[in-house]
N, C-alpha and C. Protein backbone atom coordinates (compact mmCIF):
# COMPACT_ATOMS: atom_id res chain seq x y z
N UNK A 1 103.53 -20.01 164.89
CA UNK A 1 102.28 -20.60 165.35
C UNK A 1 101.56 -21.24 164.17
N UNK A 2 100.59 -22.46 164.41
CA UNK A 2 99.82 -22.87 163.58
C UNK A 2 98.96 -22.04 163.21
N UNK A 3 98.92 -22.43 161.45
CA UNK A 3 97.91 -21.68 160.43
C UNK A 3 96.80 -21.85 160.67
N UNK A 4 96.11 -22.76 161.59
CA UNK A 4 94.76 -23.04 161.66
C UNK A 4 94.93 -22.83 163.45
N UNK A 5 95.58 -22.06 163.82
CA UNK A 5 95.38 -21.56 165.50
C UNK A 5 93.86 -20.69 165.45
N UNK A 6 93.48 -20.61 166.33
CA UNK A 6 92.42 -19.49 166.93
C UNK A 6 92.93 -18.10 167.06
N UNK A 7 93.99 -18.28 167.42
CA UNK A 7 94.94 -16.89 167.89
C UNK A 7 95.53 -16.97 167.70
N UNK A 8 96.91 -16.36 166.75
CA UNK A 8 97.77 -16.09 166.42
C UNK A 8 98.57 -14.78 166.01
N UNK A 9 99.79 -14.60 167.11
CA UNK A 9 100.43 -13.44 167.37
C UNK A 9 101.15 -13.28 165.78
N UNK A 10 101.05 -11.65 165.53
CA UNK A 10 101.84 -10.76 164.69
C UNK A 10 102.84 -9.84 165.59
N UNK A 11 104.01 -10.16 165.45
CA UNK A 11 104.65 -8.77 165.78
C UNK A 11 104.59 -7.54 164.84
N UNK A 12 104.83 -6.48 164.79
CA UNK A 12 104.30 -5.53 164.52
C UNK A 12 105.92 -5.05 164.59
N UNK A 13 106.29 -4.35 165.74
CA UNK A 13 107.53 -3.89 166.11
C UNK A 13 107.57 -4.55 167.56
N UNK A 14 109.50 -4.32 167.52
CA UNK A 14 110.11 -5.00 168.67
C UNK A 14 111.66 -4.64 168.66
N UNK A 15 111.80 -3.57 170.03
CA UNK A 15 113.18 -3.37 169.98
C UNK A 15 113.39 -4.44 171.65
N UNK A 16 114.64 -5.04 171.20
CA UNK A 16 115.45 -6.29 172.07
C UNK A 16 115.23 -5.36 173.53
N UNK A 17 115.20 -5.76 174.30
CA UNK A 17 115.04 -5.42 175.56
C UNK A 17 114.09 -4.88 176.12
N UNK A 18 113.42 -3.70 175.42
CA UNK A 18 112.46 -2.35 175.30
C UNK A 18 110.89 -2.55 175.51
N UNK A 19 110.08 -3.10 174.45
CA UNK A 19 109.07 -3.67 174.17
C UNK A 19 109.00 -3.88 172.84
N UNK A 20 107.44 -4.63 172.75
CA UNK A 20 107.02 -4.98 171.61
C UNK A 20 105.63 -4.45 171.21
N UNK A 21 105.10 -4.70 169.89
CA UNK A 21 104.12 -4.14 169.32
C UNK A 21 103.41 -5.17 168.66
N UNK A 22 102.49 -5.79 169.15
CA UNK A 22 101.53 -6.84 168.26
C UNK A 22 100.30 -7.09 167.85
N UNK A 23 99.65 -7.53 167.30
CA UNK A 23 98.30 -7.93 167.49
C UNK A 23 98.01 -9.60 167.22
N UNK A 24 97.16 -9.36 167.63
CA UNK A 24 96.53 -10.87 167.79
C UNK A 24 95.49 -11.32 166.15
N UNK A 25 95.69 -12.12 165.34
CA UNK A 25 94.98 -12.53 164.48
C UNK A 25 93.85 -13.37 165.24
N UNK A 26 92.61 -13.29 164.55
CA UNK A 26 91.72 -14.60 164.88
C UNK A 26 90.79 -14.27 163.48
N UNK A 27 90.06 -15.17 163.22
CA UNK A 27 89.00 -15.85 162.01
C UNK A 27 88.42 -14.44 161.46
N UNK A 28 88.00 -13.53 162.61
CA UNK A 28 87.37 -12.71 162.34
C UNK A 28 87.85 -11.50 162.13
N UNK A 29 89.21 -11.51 162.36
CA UNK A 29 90.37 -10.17 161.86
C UNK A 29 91.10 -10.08 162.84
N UNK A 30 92.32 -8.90 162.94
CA UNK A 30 92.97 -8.78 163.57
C UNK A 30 92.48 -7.87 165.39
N UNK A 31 93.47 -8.17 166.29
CA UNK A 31 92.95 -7.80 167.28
C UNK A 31 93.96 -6.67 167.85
N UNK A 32 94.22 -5.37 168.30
CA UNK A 32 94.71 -4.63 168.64
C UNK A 32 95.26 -3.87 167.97
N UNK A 33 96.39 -2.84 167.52
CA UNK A 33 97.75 -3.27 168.12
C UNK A 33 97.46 -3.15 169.91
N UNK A 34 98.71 -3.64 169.97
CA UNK A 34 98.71 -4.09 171.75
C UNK A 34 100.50 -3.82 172.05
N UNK A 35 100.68 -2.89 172.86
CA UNK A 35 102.01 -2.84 173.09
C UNK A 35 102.67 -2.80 174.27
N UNK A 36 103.14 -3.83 174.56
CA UNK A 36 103.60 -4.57 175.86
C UNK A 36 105.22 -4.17 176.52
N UNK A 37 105.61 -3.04 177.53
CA UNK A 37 106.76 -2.18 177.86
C UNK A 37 107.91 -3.55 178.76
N UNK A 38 108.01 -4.56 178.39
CA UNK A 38 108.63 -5.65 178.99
C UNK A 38 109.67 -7.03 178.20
N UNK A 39 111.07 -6.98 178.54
CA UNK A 39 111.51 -7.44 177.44
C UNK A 39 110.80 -9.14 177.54
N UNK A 40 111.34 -9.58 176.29
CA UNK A 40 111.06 -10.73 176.35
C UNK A 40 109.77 -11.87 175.40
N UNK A 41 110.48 -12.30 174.14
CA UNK A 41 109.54 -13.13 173.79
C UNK A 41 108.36 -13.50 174.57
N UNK A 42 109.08 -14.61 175.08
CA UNK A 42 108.34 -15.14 176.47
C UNK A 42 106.91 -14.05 177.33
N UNK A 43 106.91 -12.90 177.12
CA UNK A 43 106.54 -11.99 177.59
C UNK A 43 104.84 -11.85 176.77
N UNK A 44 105.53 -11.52 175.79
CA UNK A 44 104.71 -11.43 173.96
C UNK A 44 103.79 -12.83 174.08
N UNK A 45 104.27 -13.50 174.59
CA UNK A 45 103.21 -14.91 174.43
C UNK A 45 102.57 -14.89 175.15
N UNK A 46 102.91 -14.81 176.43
CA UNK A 46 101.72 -14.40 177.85
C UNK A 46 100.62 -13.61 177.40
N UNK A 47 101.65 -12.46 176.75
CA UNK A 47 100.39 -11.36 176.72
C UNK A 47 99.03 -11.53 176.20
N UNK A 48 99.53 -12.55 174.53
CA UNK A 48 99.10 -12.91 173.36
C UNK A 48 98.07 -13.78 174.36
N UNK A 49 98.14 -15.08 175.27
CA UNK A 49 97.53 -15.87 175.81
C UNK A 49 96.18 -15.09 176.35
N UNK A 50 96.77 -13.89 176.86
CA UNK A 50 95.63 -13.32 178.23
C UNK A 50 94.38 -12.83 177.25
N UNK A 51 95.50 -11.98 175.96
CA UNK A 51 94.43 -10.93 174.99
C UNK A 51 93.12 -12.44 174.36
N UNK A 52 93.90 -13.59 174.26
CA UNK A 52 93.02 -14.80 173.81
C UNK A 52 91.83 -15.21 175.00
N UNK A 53 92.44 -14.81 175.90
CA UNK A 53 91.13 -15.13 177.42
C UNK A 53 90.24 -14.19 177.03
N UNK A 54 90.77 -13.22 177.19
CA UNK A 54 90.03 -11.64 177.24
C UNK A 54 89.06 -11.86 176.38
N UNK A 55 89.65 -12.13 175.02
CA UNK A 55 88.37 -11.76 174.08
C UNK A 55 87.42 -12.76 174.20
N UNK A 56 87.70 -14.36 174.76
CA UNK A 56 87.18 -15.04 174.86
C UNK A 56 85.32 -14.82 175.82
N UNK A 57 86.25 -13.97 176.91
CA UNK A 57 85.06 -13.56 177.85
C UNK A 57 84.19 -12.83 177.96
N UNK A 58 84.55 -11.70 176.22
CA UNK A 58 83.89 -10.76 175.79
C UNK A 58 84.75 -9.47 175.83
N UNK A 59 85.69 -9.21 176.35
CA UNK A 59 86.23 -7.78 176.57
C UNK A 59 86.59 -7.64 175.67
N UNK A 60 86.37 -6.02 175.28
CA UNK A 60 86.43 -5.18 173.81
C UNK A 60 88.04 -5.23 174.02
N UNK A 61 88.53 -5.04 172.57
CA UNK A 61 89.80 -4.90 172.32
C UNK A 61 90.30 -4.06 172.36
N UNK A 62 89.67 -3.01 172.70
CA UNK A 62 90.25 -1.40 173.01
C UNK A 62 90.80 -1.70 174.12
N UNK A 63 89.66 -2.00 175.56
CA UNK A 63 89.57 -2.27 176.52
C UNK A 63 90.74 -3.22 176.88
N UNK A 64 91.54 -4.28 176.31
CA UNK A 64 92.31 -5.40 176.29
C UNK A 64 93.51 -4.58 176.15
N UNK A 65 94.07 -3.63 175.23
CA UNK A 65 94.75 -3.11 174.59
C UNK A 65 94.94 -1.60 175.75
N UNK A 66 94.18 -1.26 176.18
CA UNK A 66 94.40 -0.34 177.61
C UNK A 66 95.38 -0.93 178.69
N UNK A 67 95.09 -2.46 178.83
CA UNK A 67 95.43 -2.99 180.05
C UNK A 67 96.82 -3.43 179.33
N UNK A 68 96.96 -3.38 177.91
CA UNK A 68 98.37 -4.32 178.31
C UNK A 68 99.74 -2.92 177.73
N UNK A 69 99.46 -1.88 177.60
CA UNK A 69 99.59 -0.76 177.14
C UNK A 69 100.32 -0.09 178.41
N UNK A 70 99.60 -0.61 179.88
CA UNK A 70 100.25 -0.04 180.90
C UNK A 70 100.75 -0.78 181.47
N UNK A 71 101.98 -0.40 181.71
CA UNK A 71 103.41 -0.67 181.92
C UNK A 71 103.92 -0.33 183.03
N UNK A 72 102.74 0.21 184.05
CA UNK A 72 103.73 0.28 185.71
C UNK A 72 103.57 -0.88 186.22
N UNK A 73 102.38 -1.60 186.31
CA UNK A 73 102.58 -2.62 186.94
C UNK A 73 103.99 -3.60 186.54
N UNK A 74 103.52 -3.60 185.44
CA UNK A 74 104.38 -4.47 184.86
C UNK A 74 105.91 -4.27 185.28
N UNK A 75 106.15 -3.13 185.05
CA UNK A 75 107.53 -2.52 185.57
C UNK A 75 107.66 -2.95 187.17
N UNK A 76 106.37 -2.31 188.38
CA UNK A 76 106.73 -3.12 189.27
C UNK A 76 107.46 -4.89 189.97
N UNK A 77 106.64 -5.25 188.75
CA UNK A 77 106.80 -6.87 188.94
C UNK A 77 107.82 -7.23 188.62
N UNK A 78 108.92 -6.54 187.50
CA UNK A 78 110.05 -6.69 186.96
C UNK A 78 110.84 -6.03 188.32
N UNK A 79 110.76 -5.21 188.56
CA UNK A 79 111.48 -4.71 190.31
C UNK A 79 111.97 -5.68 191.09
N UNK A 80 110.78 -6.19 191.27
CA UNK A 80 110.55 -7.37 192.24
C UNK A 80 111.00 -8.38 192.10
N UNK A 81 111.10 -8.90 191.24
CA UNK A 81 111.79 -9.96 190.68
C UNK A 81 113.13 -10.12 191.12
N UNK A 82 113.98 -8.54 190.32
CA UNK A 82 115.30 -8.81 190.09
C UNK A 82 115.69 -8.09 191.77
N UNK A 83 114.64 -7.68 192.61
CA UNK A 83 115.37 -7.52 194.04
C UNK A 83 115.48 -8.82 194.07
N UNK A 84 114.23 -10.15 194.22
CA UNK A 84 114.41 -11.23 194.89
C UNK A 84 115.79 -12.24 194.44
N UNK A 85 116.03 -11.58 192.78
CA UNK A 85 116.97 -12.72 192.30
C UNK A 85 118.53 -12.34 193.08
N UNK A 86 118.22 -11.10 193.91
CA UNK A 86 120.04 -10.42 193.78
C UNK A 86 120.44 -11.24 195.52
């Protein structure tokens, strides 16, 4: 990501399939860690996008970092998916 982004993801840790562990940089320091139970780069960027809404709208980073921490939904949606793809 660009050096002069607003937000910019750190991975932290990341096992291939499993999850990842990141936080979000911005001007004013770092934001989380934040650890997301879903494989996938692609995944890590979403997340990174939402935690950039979030803080945008005011939500504490604890608070940000609760929501992306839980992993049933998330797991549901991955369910769902790979019923619809089979």
């Amino acid at each position: 990501m660009a050096a002069e982004a607003d937000y910019r993801l750190e991975f932290l840790l990341s096992a291939a399939g499993s999850f990842a562990r990141f936080q979000v940089t911005t001007a004013l320091g770092p934001l989380g860690p934040f650890e997301l139970h879903v494989p996938g780069r692609h995944n890590v960027l979403n997340a990174t996008a939402a935690v950039a809404i979030a803080h945008q709208l005011g939500v504490d980073a604890d608070r940000i970092a609760e929501g992306s921490n839980t992993s049933a939904a998330w797991t549901g949606a991955f369910r769902s998916a790979a019923r619809r793809a089979a």
